[in-house]
C-alpha atoms as a PDB file:
ATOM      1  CA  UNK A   1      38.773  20.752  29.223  1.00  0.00           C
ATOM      2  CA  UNK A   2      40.883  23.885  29.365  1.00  0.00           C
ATOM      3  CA  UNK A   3      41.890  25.724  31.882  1.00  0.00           C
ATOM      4  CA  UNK A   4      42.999  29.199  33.172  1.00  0.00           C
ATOM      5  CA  UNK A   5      46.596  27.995  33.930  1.00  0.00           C
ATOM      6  CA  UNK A   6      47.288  25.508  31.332  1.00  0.00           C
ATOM      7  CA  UNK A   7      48.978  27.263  28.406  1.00  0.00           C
ATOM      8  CA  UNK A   8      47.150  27.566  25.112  1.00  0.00           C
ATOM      9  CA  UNK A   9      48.395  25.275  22.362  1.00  0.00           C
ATOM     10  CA  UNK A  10      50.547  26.491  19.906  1.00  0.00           C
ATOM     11  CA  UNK A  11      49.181  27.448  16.438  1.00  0.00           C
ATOM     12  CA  UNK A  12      50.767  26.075  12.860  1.00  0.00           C
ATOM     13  CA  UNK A  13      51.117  28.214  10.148  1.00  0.00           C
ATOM     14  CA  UNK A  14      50.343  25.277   8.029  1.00  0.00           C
ATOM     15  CA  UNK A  15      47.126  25.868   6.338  1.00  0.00           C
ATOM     16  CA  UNK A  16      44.232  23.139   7.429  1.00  0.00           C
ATOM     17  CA  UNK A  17      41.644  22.038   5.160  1.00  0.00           C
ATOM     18  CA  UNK A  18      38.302  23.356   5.815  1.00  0.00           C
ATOM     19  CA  UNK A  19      36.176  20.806   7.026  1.00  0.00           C
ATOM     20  CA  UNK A  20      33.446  19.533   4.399  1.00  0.00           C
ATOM     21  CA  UNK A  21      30.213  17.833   5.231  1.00  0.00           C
ATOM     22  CA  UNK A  22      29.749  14.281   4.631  1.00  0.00           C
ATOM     23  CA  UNK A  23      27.414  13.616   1.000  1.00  0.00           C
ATOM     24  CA  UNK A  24      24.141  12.339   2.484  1.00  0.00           C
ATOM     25  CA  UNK A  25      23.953   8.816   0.918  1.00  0.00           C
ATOM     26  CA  UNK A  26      21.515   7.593   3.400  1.00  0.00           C
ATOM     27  CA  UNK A  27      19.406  10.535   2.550  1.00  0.00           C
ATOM     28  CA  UNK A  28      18.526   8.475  -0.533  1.00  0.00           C
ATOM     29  CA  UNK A  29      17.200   5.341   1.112  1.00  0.00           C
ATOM     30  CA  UNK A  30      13.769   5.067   2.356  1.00  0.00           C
ATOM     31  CA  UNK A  31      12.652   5.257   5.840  1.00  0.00           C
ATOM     32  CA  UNK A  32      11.617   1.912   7.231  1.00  0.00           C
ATOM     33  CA  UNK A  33      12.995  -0.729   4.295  1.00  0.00           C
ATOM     34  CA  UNK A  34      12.503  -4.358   4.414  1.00  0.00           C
ATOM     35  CA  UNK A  35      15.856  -5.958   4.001  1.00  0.00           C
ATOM     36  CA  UNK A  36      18.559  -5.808   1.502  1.00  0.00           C
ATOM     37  CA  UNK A  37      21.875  -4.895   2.109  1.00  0.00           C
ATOM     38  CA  UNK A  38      22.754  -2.597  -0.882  1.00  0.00           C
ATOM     39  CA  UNK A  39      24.843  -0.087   0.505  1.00  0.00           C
ATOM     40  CA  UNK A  40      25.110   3.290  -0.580  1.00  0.00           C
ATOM     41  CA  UNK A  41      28.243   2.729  -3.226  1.00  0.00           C
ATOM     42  CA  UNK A  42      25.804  -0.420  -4.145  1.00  0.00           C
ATOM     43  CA  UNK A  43      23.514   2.383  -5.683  1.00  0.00           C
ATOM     44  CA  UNK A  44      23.454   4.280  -8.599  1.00  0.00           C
ATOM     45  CA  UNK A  45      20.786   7.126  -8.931  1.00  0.00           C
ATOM     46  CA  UNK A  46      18.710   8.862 -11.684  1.00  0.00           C
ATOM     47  CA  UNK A  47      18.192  12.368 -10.333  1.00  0.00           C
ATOM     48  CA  UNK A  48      15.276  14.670 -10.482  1.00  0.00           C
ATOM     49  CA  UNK A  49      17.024  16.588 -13.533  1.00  0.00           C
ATOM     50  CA  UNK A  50      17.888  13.689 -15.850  1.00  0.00           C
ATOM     51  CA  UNK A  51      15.731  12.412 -18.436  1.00  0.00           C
ATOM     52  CA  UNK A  52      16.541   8.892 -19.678  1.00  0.00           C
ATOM     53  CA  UNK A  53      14.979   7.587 -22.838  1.00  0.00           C
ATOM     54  CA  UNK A  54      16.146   3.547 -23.721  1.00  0.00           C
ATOM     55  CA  UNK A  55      17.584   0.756 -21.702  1.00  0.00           C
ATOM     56  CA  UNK A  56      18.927   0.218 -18.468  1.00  0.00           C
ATOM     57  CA  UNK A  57      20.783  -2.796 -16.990  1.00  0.00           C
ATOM     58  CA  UNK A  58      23.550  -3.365 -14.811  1.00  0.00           C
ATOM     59  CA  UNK A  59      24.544  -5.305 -11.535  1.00  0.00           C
ATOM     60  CA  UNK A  60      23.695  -3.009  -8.649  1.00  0.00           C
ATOM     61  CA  UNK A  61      20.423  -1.085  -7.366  1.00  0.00           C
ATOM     62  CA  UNK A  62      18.917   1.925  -8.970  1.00  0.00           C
ATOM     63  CA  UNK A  63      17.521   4.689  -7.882  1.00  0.00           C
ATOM     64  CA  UNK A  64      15.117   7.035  -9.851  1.00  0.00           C
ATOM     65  CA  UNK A  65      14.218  10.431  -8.969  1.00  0.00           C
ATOM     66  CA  UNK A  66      14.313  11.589 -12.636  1.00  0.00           C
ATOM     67  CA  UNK A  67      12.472  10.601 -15.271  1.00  0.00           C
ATOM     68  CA  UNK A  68      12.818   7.458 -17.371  1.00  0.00           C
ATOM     69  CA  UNK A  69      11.142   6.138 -21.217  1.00  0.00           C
ATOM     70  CA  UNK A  70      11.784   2.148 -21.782  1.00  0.00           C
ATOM     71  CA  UNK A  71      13.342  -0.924 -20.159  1.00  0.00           C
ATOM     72  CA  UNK A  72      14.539  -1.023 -17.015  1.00  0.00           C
ATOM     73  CA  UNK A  73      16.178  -4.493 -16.481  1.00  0.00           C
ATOM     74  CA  UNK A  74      18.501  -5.460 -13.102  1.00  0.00           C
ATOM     75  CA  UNK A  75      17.624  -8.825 -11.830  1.00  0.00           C
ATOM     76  CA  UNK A  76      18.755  -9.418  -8.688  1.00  0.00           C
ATOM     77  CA  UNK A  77      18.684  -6.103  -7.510  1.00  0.00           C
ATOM     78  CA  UNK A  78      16.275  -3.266  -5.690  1.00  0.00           C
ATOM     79  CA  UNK A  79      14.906  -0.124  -8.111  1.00  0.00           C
ATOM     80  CA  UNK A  80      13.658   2.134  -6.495  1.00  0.00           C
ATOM     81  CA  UNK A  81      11.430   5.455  -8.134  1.00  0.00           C
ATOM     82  CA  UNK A  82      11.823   8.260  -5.471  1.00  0.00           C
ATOM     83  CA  UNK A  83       8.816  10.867  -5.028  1.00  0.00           C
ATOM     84  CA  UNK A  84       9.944  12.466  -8.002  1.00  0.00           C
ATOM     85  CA  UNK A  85       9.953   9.792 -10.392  1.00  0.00           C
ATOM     86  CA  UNK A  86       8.604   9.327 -13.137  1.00  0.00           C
ATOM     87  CA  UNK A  87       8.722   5.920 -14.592  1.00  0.00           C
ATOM     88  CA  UNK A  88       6.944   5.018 -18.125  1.00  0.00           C
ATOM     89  CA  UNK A  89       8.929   1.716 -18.780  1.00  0.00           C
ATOM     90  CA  UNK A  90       8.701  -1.841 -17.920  1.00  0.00           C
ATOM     91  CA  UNK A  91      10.557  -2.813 -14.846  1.00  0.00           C
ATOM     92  CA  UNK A  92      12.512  -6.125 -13.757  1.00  0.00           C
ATOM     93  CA  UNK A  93      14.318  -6.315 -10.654  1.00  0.00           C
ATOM     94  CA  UNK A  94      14.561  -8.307  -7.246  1.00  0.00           C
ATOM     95  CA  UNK A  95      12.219  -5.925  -5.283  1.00  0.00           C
ATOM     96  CA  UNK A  96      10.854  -2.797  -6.475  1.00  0.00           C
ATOM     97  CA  UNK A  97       9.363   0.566  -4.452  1.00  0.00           C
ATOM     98  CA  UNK A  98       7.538   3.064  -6.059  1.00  0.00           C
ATOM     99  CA  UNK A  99       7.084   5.997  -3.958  1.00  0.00           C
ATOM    100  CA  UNK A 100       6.197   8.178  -7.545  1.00  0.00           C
ATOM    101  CA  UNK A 101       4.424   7.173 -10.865  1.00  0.00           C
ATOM    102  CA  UNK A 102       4.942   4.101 -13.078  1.00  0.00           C
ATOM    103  CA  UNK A 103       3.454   3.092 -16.126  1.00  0.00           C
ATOM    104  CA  UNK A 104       4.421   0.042 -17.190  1.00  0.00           C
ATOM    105  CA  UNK A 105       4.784  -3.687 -15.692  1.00  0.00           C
ATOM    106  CA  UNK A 106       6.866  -5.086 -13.023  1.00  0.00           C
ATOM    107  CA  UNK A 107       8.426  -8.065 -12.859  1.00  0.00           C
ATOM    108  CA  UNK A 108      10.233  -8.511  -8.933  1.00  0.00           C
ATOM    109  CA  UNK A 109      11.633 -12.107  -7.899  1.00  0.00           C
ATOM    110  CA  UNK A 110      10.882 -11.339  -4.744  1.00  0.00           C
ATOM    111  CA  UNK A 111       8.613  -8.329  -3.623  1.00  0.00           C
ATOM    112  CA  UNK A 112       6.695  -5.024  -5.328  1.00  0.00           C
ATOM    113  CA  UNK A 113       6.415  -2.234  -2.514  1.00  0.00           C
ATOM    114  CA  UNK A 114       3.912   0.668  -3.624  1.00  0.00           C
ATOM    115  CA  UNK A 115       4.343   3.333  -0.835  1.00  0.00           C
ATOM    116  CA  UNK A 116       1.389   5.985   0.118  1.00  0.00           C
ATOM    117  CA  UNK A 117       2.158   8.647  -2.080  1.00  0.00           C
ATOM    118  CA  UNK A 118       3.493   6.278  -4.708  1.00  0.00           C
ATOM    119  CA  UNK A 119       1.411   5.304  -8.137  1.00  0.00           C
ATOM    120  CA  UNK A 120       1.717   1.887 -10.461  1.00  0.00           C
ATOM    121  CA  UNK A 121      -0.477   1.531 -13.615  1.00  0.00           C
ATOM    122  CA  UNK A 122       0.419  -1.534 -15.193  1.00  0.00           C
ATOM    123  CA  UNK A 123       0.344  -5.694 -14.495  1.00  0.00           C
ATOM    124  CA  UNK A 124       2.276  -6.619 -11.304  1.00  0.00           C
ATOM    125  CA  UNK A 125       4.428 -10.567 -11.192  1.00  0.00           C
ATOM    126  CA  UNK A 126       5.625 -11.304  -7.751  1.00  0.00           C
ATOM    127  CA  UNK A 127       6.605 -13.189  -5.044  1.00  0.00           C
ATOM    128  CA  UNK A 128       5.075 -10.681  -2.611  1.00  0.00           C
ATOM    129  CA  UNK A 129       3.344  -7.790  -3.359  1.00  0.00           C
ATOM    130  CA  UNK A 130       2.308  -4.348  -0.513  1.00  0.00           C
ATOM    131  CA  UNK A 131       0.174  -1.476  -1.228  1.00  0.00           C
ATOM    132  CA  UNK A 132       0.078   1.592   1.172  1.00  0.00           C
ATOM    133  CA  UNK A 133      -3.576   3.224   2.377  1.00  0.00           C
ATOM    134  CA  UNK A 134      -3.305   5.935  -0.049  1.00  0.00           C
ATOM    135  CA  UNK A 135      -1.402   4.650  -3.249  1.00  0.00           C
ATOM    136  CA  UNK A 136      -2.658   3.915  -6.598  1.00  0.00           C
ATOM    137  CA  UNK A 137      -2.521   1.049  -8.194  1.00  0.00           C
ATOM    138  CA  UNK A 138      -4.460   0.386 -11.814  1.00  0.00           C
ATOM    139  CA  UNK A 139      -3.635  -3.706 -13.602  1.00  0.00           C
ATOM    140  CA  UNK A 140      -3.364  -7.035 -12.535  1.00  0.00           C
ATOM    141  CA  UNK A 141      -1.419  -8.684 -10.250  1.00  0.00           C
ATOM    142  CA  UNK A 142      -0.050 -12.586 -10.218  1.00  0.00           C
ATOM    143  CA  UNK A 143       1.626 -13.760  -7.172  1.00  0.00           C
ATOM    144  CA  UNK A 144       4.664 -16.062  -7.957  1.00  0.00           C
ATOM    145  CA  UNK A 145       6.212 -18.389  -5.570  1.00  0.00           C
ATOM    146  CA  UNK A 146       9.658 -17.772  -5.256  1.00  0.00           C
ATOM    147  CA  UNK A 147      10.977 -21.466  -6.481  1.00  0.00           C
ATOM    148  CA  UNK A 148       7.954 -21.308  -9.587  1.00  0.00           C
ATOM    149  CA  UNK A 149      10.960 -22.996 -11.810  1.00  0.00           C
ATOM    150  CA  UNK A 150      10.036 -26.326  -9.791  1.00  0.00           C
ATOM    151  CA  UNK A 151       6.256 -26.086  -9.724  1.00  0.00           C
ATOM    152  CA  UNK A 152       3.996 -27.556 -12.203  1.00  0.00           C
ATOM    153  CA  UNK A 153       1.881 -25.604 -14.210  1.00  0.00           C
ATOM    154  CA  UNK A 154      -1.250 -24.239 -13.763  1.00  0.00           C
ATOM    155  CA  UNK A 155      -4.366 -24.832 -15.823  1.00  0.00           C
ATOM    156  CA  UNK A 156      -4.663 -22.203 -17.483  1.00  0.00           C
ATOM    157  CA  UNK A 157      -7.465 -19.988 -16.752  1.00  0.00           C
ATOM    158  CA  UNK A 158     -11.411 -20.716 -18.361  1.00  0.00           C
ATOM    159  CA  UNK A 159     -10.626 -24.310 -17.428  1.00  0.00           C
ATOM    160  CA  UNK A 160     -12.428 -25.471 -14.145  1.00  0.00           C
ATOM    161  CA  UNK A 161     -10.355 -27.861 -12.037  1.00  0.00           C
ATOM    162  CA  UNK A 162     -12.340 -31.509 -12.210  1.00  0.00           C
ATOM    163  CA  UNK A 163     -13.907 -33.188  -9.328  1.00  0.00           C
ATOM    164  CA  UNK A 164     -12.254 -36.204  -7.612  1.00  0.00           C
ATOM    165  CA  UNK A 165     -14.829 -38.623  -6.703  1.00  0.00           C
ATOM    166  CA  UNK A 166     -14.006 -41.983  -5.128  1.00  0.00           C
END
């Protein structure tokens, strides 16, 4: 704290660097998200004036504000289509959140998250799935167990499982 009878500090004639704001990277993630531990140089983002048309893989989360025609393809990993999105490709990831519009179908090894204001038109595989009071959500859905490599198969469907009797 200063005081009257303390002598002011003396002043450099160095120039200082004005200070700069930190980037918001959080400002990016969504409010409220289950899990993960992508941080924000673990993310790589689309934004609301880029217009992909093709494929895209890699090795670290993704997320979409822009918009995006094709494959989207990065297993292991969270994509995530901001309010702005718009998403007419199929998706395969580790967990996916669509807070915009997608048309196409989703693959997730472990969990599908379609927010309130969020929209998904296409078939949905797996592990877990949410849907928000308020999204839309138009296809199928099939709910995979996350260790399906070691389960049998299921009849497939039209067949009706046989009685046991003893």
């Amino acid at each position: 704290m200063w005081k009257p009878s303390q002598p002011e500090p003396p002043v450099s004639n160095t120039p200082q660097e004005p200070v700069r704001p930190a980037p918001p990277s959080a400002a990016m993630e969504t409010a409220g998200r289950a899990g993960g531990s992508a941080t924000a140089g673990d993310q790589a983002t689309i934004s609301k004036g880029l217009f992909i048309k093709g494929e895209i893989s890699g090795s670290e989360s993704l997320f979409i504000d822009g918009k995006v025609e094709g494959s989207v393809n990065l297993n292991g990993n969270r994509v995530t289509v901001g309010r702005n999105g718009h998403v007419a490709a199929s998706i395969t990831a580790r967990e996916v959140v669509v807070l915009g519009k997608v048309r196409g179908n989703v693959t997730a090894t472990d969990r599908v998250d379609i927010r309130a204001e969020g929209a998904l038109t296409g078939d949905v595989a797996a592990a877990r799935i949410s849907i928000e009071d308020g999204a839309f959500f138009k296809g199928g859905i099939d709910i995979r167990k996350p260790d399906a490599k070691n389960q049998p198969a299921a009849a497939p469907a039209g067949e009706a499982a046989k009685p046991v009797h003893s």
